[in-house]
C-alpha atoms as a PDB file:
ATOM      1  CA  UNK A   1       5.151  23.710 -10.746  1.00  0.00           C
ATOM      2  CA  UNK A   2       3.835  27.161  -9.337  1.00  0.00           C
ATOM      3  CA  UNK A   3       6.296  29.763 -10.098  1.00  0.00           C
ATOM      4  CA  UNK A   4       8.240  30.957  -6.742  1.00  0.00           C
ATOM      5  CA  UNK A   5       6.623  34.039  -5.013  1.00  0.00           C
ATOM      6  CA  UNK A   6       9.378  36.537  -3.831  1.00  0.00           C
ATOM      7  CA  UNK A   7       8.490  39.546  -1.419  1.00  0.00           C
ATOM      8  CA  UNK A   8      10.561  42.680  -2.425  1.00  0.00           C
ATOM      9  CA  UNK A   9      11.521  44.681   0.682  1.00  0.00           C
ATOM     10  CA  UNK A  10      13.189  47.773  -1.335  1.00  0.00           C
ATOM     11  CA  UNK A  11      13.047  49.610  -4.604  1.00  0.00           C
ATOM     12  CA  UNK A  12      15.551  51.307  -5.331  1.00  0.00           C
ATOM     13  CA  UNK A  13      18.022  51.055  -8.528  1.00  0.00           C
ATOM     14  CA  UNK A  14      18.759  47.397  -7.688  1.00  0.00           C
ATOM     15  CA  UNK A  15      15.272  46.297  -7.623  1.00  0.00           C
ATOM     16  CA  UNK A  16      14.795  47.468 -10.791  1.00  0.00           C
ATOM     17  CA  UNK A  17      17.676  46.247 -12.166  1.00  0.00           C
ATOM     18  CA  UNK A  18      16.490  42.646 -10.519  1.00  0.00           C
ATOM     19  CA  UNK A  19      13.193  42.416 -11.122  1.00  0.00           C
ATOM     20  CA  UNK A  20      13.768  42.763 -15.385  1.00  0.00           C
ATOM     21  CA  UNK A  21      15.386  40.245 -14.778  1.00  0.00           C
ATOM     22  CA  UNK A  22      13.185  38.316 -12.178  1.00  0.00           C
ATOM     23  CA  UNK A  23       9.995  38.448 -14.638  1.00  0.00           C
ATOM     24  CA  UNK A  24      11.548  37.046 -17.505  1.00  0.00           C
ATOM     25  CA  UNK A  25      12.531  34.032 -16.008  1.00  0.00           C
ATOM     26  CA  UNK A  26      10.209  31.085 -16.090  1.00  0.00           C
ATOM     27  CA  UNK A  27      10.088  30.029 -12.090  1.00  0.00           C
ATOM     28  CA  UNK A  28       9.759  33.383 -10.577  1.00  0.00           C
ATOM     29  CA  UNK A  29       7.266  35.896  -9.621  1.00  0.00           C
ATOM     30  CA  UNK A  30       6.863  39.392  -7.650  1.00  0.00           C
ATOM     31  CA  UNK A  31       3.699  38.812  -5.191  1.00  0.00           C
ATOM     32  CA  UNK A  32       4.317  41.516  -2.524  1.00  0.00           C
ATOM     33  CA  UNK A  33       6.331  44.388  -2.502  1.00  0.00           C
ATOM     34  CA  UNK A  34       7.459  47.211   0.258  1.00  0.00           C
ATOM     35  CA  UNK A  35       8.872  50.367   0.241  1.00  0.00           C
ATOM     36  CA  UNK A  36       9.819  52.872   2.668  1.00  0.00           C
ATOM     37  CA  UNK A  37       7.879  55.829   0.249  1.00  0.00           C
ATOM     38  CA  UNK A  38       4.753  53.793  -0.727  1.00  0.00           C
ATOM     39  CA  UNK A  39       4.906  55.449  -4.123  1.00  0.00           C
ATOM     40  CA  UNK A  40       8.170  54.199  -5.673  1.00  0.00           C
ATOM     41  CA  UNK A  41       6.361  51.048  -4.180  1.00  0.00           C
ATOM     42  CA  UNK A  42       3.206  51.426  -5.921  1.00  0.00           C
ATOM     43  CA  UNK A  43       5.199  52.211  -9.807  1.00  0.00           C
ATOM     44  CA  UNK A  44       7.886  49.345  -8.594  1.00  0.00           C
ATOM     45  CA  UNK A  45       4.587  46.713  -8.795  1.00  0.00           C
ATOM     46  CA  UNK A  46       2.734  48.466 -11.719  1.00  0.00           C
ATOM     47  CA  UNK A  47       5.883  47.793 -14.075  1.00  0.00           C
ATOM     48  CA  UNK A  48       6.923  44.207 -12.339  1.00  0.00           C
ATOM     49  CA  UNK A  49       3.835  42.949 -10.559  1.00  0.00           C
ATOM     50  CA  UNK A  50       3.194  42.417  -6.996  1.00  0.00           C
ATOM     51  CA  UNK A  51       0.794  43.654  -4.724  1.00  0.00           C
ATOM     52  CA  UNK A  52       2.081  47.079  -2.085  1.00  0.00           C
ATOM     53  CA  UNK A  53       1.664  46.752   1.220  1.00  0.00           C
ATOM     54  CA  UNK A  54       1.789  49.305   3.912  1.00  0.00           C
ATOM     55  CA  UNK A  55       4.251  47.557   6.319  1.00  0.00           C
ATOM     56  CA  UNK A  56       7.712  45.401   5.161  1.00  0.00           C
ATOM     57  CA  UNK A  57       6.255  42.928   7.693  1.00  0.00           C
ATOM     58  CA  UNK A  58       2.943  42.507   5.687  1.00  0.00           C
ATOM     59  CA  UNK A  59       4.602  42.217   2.434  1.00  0.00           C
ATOM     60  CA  UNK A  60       7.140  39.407   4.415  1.00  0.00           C
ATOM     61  CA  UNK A  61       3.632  37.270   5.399  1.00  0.00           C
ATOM     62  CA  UNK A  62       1.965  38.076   2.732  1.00  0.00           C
ATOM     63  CA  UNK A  63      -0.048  34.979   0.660  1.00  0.00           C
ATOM     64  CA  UNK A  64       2.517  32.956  -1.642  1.00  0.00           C
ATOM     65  CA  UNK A  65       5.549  34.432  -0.925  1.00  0.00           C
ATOM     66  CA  UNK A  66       8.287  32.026  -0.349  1.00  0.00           C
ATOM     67  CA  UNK A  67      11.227  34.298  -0.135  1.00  0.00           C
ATOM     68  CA  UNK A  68      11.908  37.350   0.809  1.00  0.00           C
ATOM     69  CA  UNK A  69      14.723  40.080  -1.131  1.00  0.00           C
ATOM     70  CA  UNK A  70      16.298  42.243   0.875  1.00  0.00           C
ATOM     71  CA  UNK A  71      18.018  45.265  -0.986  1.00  0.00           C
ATOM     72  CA  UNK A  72      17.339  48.307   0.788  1.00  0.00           C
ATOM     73  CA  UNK A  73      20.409  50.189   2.106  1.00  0.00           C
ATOM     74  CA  UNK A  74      23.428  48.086   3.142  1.00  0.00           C
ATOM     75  CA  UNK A  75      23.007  49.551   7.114  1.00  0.00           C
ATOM     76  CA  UNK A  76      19.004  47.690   7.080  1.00  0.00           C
ATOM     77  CA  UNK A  77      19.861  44.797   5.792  1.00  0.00           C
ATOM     78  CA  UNK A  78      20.540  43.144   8.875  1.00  0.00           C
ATOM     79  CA  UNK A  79      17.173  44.509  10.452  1.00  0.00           C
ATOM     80  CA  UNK A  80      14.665  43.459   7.807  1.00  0.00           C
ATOM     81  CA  UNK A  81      17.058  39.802   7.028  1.00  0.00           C
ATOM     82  CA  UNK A  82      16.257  39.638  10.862  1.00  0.00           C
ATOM     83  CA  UNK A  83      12.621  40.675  10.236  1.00  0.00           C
ATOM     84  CA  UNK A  84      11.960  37.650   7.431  1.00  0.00           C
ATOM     85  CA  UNK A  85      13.388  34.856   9.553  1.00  0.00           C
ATOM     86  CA  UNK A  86      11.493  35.714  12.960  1.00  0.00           C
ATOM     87  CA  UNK A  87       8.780  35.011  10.143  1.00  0.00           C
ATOM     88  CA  UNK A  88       9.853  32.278   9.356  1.00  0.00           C
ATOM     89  CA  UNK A  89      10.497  33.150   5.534  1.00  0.00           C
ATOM     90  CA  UNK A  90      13.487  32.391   3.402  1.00  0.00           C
ATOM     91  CA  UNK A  91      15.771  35.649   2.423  1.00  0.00           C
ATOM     92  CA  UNK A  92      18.523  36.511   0.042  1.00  0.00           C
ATOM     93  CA  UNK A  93      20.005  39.484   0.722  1.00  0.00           C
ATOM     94  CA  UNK A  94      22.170  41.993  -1.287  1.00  0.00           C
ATOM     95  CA  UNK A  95      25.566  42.756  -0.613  1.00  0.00           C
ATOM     96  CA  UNK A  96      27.078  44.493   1.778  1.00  0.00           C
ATOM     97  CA  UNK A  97      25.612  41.776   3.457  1.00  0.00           C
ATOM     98  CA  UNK A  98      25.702  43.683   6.264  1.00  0.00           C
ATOM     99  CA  UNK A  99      27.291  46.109   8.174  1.00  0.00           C
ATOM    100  CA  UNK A 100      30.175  44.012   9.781  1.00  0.00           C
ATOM    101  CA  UNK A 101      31.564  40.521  10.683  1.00  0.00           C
ATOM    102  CA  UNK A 102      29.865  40.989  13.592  1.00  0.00           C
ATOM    103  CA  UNK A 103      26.521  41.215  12.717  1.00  0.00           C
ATOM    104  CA  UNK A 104      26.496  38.830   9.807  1.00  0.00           C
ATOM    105  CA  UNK A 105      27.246  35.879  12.176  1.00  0.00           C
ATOM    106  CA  UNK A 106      24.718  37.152  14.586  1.00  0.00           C
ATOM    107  CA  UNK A 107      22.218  37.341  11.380  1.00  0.00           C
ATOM    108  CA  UNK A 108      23.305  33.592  10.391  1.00  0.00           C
ATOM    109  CA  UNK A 109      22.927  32.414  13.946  1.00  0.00           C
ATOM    110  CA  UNK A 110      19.642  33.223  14.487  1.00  0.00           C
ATOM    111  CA  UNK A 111      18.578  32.306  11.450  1.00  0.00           C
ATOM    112  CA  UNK A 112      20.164  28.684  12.203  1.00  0.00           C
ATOM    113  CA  UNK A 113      18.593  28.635  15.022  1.00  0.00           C
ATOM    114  CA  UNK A 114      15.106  29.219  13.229  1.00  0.00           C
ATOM    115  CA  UNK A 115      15.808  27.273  10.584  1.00  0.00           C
ATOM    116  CA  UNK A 116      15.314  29.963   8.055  1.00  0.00           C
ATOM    117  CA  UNK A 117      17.407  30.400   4.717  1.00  0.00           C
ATOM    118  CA  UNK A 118      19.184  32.891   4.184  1.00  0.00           C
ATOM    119  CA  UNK A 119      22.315  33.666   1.460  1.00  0.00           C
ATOM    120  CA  UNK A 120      23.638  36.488   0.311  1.00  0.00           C
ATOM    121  CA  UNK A 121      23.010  38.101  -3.116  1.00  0.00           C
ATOM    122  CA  UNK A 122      26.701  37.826  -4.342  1.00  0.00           C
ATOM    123  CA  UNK A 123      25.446  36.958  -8.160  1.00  0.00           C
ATOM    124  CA  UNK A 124      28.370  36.690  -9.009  1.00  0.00           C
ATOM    125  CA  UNK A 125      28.665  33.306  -8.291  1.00  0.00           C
ATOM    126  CA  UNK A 126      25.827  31.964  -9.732  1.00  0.00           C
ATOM    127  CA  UNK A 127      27.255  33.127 -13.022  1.00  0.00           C
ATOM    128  CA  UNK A 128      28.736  30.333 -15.298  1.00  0.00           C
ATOM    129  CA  UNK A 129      31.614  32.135 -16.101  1.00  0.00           C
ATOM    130  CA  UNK A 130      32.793  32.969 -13.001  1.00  0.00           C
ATOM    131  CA  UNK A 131      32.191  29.292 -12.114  1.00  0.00           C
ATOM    132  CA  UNK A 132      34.154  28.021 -15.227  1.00  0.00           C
ATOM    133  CA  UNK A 133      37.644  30.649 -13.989  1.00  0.00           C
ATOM    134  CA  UNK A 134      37.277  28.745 -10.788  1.00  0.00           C
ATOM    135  CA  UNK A 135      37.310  25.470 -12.743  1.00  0.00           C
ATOM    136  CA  UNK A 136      40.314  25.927 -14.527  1.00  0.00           C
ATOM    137  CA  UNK A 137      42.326  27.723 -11.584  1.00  0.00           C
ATOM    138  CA  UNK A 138      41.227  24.250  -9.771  1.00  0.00           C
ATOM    139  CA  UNK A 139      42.104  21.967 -12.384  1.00  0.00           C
ATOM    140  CA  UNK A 140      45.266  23.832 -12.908  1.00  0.00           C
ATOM    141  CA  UNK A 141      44.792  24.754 -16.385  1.00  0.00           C
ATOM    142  CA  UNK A 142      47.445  27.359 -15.695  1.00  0.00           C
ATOM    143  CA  UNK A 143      49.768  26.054 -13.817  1.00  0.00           C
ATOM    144  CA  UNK A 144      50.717  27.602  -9.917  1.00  0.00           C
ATOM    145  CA  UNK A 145      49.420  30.759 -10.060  1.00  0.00           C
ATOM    146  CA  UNK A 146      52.314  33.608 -10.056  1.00  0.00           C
ATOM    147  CA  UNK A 147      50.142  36.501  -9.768  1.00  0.00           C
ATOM    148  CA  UNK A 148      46.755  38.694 -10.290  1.00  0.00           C
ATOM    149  CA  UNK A 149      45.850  42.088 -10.819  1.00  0.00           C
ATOM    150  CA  UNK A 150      42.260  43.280 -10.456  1.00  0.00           C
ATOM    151  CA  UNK A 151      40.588  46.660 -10.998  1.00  0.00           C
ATOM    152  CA  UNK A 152      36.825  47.879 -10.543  1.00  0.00           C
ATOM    153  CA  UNK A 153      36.965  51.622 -11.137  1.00  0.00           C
ATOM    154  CA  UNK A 154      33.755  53.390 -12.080  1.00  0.00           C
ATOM    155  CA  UNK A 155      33.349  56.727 -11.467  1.00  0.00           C
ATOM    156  CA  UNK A 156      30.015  56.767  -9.286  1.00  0.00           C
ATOM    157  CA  UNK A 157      30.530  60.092  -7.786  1.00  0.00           C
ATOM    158  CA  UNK A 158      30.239  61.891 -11.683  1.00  0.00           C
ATOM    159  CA  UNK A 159      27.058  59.965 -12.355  1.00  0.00           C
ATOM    160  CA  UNK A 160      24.571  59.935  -9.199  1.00  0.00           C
ATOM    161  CA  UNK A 161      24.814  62.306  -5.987  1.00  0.00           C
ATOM    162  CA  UNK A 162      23.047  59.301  -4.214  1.00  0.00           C
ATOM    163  CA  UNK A 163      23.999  60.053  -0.470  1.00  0.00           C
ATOM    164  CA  UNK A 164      24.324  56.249   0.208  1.00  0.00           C
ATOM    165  CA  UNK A 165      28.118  56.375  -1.576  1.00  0.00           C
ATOM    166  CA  UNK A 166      29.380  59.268   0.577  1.00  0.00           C
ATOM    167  CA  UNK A 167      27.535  58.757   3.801  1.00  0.00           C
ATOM    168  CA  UNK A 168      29.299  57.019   6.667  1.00  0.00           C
ATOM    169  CA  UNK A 169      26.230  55.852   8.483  1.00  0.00           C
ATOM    170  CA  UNK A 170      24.598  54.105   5.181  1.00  0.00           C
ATOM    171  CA  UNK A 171      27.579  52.188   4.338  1.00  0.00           C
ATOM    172  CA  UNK A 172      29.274  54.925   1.686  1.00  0.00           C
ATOM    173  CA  UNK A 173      32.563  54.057  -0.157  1.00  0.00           C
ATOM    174  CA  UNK A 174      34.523  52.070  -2.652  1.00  0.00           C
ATOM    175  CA  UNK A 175      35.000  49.295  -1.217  1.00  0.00           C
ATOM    176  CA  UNK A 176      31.300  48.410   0.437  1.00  0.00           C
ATOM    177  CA  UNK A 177      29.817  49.432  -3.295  1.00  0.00           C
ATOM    178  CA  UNK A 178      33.001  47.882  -5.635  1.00  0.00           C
ATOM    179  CA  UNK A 179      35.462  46.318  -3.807  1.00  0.00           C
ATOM    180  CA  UNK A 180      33.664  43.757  -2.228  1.00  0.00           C
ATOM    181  CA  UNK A 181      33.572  42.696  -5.899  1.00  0.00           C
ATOM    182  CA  UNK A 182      37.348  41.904  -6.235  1.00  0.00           C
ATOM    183  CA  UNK A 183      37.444  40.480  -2.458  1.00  0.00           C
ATOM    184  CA  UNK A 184      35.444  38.288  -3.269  1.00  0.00           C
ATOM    185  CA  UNK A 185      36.400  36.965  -6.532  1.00  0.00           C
ATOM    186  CA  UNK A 186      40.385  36.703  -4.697  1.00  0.00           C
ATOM    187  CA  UNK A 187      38.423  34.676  -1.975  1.00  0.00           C
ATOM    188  CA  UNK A 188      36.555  32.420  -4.125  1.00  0.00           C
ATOM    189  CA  UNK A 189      39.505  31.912  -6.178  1.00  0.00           C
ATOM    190  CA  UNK A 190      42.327  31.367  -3.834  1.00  0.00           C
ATOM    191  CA  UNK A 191      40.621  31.501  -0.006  1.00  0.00           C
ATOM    192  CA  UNK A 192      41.767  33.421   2.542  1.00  0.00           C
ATOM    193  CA  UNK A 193      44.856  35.264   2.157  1.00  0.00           C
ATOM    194  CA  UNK A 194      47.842  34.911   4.723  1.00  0.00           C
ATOM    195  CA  UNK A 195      47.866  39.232   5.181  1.00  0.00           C
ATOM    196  CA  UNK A 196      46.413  42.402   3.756  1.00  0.00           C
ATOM    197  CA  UNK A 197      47.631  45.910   2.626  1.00  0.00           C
ATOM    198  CA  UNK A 198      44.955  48.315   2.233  1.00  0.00           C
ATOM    199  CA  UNK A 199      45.410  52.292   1.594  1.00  0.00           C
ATOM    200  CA  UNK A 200      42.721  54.438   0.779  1.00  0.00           C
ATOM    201  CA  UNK A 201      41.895  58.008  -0.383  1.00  0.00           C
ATOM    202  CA  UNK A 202      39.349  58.997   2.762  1.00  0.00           C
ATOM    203  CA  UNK A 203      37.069  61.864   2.838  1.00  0.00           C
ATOM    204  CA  UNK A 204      34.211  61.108   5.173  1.00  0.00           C
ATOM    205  CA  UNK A 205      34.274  57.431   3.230  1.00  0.00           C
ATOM    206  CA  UNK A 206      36.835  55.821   1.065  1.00  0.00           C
ATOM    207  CA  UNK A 207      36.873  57.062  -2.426  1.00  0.00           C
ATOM    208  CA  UNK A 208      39.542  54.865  -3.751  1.00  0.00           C
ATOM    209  CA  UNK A 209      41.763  52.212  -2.661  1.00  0.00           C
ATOM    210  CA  UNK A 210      44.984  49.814  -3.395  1.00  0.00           C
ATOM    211  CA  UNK A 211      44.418  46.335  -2.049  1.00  0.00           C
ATOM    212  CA  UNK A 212      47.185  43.567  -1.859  1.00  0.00           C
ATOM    213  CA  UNK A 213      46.246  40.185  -0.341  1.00  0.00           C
ATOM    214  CA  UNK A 214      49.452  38.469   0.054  1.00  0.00           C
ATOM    215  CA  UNK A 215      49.021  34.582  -0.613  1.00  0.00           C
ATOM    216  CA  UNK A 216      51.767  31.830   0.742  1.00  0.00           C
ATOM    217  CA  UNK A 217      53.974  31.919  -3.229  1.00  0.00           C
ATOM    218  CA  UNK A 218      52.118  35.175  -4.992  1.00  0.00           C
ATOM    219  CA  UNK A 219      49.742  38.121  -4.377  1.00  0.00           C
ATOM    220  CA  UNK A 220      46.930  39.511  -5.827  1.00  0.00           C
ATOM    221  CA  UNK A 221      46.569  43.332  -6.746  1.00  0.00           C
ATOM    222  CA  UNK A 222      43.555  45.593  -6.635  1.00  0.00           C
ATOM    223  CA  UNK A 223      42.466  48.851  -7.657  1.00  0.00           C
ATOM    224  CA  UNK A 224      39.296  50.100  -6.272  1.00  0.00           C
ATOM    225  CA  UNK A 225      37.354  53.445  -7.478  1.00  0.00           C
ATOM    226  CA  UNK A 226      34.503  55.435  -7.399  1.00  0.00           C
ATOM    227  CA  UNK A 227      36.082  58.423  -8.659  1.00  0.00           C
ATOM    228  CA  UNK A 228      37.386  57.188 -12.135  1.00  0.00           C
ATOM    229  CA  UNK A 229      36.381  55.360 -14.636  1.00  0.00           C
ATOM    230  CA  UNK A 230      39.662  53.059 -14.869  1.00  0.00           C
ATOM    231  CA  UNK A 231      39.899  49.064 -15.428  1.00  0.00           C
ATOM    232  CA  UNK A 232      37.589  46.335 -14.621  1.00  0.00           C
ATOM    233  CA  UNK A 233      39.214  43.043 -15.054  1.00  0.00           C
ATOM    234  CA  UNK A 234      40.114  40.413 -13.175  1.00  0.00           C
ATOM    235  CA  UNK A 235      43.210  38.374 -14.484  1.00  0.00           C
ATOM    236  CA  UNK A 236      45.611  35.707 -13.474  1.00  0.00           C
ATOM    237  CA  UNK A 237      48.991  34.294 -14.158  1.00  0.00           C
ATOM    238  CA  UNK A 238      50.064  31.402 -13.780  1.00  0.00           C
ATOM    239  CA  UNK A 239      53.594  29.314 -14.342  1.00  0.00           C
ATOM    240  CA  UNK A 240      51.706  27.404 -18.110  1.00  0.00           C
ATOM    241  CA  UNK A 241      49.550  30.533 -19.199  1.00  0.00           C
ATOM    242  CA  UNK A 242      46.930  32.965 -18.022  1.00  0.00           C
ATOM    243  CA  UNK A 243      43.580  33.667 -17.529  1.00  0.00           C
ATOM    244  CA  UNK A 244      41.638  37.040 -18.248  1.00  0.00           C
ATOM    245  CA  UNK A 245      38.369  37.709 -17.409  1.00  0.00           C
ATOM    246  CA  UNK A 246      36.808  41.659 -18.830  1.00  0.00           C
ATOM    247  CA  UNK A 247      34.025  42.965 -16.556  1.00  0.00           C
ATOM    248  CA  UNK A 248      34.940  40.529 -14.225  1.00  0.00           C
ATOM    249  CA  UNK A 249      31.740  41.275 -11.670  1.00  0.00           C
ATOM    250  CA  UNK A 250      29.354  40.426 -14.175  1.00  0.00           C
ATOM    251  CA  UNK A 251      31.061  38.611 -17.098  1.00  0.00           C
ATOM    252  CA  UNK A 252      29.841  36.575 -19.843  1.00  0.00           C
ATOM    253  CA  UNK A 253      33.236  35.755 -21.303  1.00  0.00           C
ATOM    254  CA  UNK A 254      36.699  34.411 -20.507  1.00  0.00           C
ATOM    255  CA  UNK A 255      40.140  33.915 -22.047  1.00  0.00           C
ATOM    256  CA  UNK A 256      42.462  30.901 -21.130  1.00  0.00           C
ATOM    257  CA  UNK A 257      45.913  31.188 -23.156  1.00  0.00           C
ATOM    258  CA  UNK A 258      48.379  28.146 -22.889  1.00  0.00           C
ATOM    259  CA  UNK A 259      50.930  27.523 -24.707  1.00  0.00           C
ATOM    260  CA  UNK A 260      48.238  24.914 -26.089  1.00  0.00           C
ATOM    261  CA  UNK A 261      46.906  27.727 -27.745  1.00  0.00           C
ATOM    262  CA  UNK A 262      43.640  30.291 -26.492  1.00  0.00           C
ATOM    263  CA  UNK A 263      40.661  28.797 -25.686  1.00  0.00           C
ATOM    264  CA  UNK A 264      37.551  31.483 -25.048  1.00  0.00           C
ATOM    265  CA  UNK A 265      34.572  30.557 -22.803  1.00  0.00           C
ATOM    266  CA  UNK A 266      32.014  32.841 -23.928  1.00  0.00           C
ATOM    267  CA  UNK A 267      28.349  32.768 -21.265  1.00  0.00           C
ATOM    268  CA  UNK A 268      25.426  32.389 -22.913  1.00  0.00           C
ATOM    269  CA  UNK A 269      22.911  35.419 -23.259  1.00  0.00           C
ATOM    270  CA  UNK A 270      21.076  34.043 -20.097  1.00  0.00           C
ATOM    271  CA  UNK A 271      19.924  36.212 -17.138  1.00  0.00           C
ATOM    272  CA  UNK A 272      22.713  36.592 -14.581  1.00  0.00           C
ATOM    273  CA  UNK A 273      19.948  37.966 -11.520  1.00  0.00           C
ATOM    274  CA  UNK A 274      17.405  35.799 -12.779  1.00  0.00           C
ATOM    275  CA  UNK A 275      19.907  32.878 -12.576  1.00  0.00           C
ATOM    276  CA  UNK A 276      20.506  34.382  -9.226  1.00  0.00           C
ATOM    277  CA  UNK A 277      16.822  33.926  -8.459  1.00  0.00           C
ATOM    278  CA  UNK A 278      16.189  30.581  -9.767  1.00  0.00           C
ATOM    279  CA  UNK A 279      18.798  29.235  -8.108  1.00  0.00           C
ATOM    280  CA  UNK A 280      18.154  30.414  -4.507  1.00  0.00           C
ATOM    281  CA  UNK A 281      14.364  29.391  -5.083  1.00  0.00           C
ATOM    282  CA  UNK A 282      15.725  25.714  -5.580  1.00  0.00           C
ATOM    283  CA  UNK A 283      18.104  25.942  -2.497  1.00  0.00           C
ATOM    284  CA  UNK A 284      14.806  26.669  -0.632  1.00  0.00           C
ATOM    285  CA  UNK A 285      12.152  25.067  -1.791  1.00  0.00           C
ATOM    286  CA  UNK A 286      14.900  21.495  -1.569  1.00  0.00           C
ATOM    287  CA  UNK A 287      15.208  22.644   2.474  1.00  0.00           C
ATOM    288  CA  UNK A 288      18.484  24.431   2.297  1.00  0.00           C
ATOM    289  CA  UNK A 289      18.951  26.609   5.487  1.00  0.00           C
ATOM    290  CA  UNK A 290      21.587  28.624   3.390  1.00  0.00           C
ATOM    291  CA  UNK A 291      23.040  29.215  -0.158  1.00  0.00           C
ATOM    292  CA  UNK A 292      24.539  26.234  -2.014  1.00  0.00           C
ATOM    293  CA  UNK A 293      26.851  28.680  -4.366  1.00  0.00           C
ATOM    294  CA  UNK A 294      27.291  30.865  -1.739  1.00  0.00           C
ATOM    295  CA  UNK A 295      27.615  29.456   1.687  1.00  0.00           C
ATOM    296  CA  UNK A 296      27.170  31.316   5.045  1.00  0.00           C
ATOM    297  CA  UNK A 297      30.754  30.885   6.091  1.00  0.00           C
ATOM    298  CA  UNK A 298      32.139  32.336   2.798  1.00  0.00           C
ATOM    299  CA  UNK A 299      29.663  35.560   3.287  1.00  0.00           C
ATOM    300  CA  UNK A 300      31.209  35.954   6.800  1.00  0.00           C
ATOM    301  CA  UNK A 301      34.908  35.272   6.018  1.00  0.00           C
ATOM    302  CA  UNK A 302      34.831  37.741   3.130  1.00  0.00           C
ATOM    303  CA  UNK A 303      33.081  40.353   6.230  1.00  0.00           C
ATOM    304  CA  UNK A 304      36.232  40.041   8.021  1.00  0.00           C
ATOM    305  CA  UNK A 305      38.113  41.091   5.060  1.00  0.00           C
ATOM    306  CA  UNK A 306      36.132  43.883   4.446  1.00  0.00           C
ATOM    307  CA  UNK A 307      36.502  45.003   7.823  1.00  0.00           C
ATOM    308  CA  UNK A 308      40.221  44.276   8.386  1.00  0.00           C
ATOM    309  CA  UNK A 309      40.780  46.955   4.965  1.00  0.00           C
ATOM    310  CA  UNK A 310      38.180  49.439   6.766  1.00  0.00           C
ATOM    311  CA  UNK A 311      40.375  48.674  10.138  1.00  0.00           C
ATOM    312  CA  UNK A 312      43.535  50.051   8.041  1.00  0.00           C
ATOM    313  CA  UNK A 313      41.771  52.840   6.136  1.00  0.00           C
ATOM    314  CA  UNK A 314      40.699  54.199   9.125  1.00  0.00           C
ATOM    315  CA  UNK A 315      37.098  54.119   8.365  1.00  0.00           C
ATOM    316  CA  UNK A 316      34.368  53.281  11.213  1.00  0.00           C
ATOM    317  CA  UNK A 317      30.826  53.303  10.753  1.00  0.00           C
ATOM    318  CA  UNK A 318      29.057  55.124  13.069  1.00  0.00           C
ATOM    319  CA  UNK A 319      26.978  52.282  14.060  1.00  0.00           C
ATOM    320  CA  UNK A 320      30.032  50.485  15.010  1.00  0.00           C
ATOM    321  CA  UNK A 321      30.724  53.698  17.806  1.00  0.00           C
ATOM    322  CA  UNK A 322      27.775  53.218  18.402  1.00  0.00           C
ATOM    323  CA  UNK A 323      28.133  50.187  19.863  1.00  0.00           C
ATOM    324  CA  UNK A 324      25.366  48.775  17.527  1.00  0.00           C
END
């Protein structure tokens, strides 16, 4: 079968980190590619492939291209997700998926109403590990869960003066960049939590946070940062053991203890994006209108979270004023 022909709109530090990825797996390929300065386009297709168009909307309906990545800055990715579907091509999108609740149901309406898949790039959960913490939590390998504690501190701001992580109107902060990392692993985990706490360290955007999602019989604990480099774990207690899971975001190992004794789930040394990839090209090319790992409704849900620890921060978008 003809490998599957993605269209990258974007190409930035994420593409790159994608497309290595991408290009050593065996169903995918680059065929068009977009950016907003045509030459990070043009070195973006000489290392990865792909022929540069002139327009996003050229490189969307451009011969063989099946899907459509979306990883420019968090604030277009509602625009140019909008921009595949009204042409009638497939789209995963990074995260923040977009700006709001808001404006990811409108973005999952109208695609619905075209027909058009689209899923968010939460990689995540596409990874086998993350997959196998779920499995055990489900099969309750550990019991009823007690509590959990989760950190993702990395200290951004020492490494990059990228104005997307302290700009309001591009979707700056800890918790768009980071913390949607921890959400969503409480979410996928455990669902919905019955309240939030949220307190932040604001300048223009949040720097840092403390997030508590209070479940019905335990909570779960988070530490957000882009000013330190602290933790980055996510790990769970439960009433016949625990589970811990280092580099949580992106790990390839996991460590059950019992009372049975420790059992280790170590990932293989596969491709975490290209898994990513290969999956979503399956969803669509089977006639998926949206992600079978991750689901439309679980993309919006964990929106309103987001937005209900902005709402207590403090921290608008100036879109949002806007009215947009």
């Amino acid at each position: 079968m003809k490998k599957f022909g993605w269209a990258y709109i974007g190409c930035g530090g994420i593409a790159h980190g994608t497309a290595k990825e991408l290009v050593q797996t065996e169903d995918n390929r680059i065929v068009s590619v977009w950016n907003r300065t045509k030459s990070k386009a043009d070195s973006f297709a000489e290392e990865f492939g792909g022929t540069v168009f002139e327009t996003a909307e050229e490189a969307i309906n451009a011969p063989e291209v099946e899907g459509v990545y979306v990883n420019v800055n968090g604030d277009q990715h509602g625009y140019y997700t909008r921009l595949a579907v009204k042409n009638g091509k497939a789209v995963l999108c990074e995260k923040p998926f977009t700006i709001n609740e808001q404006e990811a149901e409108t973005v999952f309406d109208y695609a619905a109403e075209q027909n058009v898949y689209v899923s968010e790039a939460m990689w995540t959960w596409h990874n086998i590990t993350a997959l196998k913490v779920k499995e055990w939590i489900d099969a309750g390998a550990i019991g009823d869960i007690v509590s959990a504690d989760s950190a993702f501190e990395v200290a951004l701001l020492e490494y990059t003066d990228n104005p997307r992580l302290t700009t309001p109107s591009m979707l700056g902060g800890a918790l768009m960049d980071l913390g949607v990392y921890n959400i969503r692993y409480s979410y996928e985990l455990f669902g919905l939590p019955e309240s939030i706490q949220c307190e932040g360290e604001m300048h223009e955007v949040d720097y840092k946070e403390e997030i508590v999602f209070q479940y019905p019989d335990f909570e779960v604990n988070m530490k957000v940062s882009m000013q330190e480099n602290g933790g980055h774990f996510f790990n769970i207690k439960g009433t016949k053991g625990t589970i811990e899971v280092p580099q949580f975001h992106m790990a390839k190992k996991a460590v059950l203890t019992t009372d049975e004794g420790e059992e280790v789930f170590q990932g293989s040394d596969e491709l975490l994006y290209g898994r990513q990839f290969s999956n979503t090209a399956k969803d669509i090319r089977s006639g998926r209108i949206e992600g079978e790992k991750v689901s439309a409704n679980s993309t919006i849900e964990v929106m309103r979270l987001l937005d209900e620890c902005r709402h207590q921060m403090g921290l608008i978008y100036p879109q949002e004023m806007d009215g947009k």
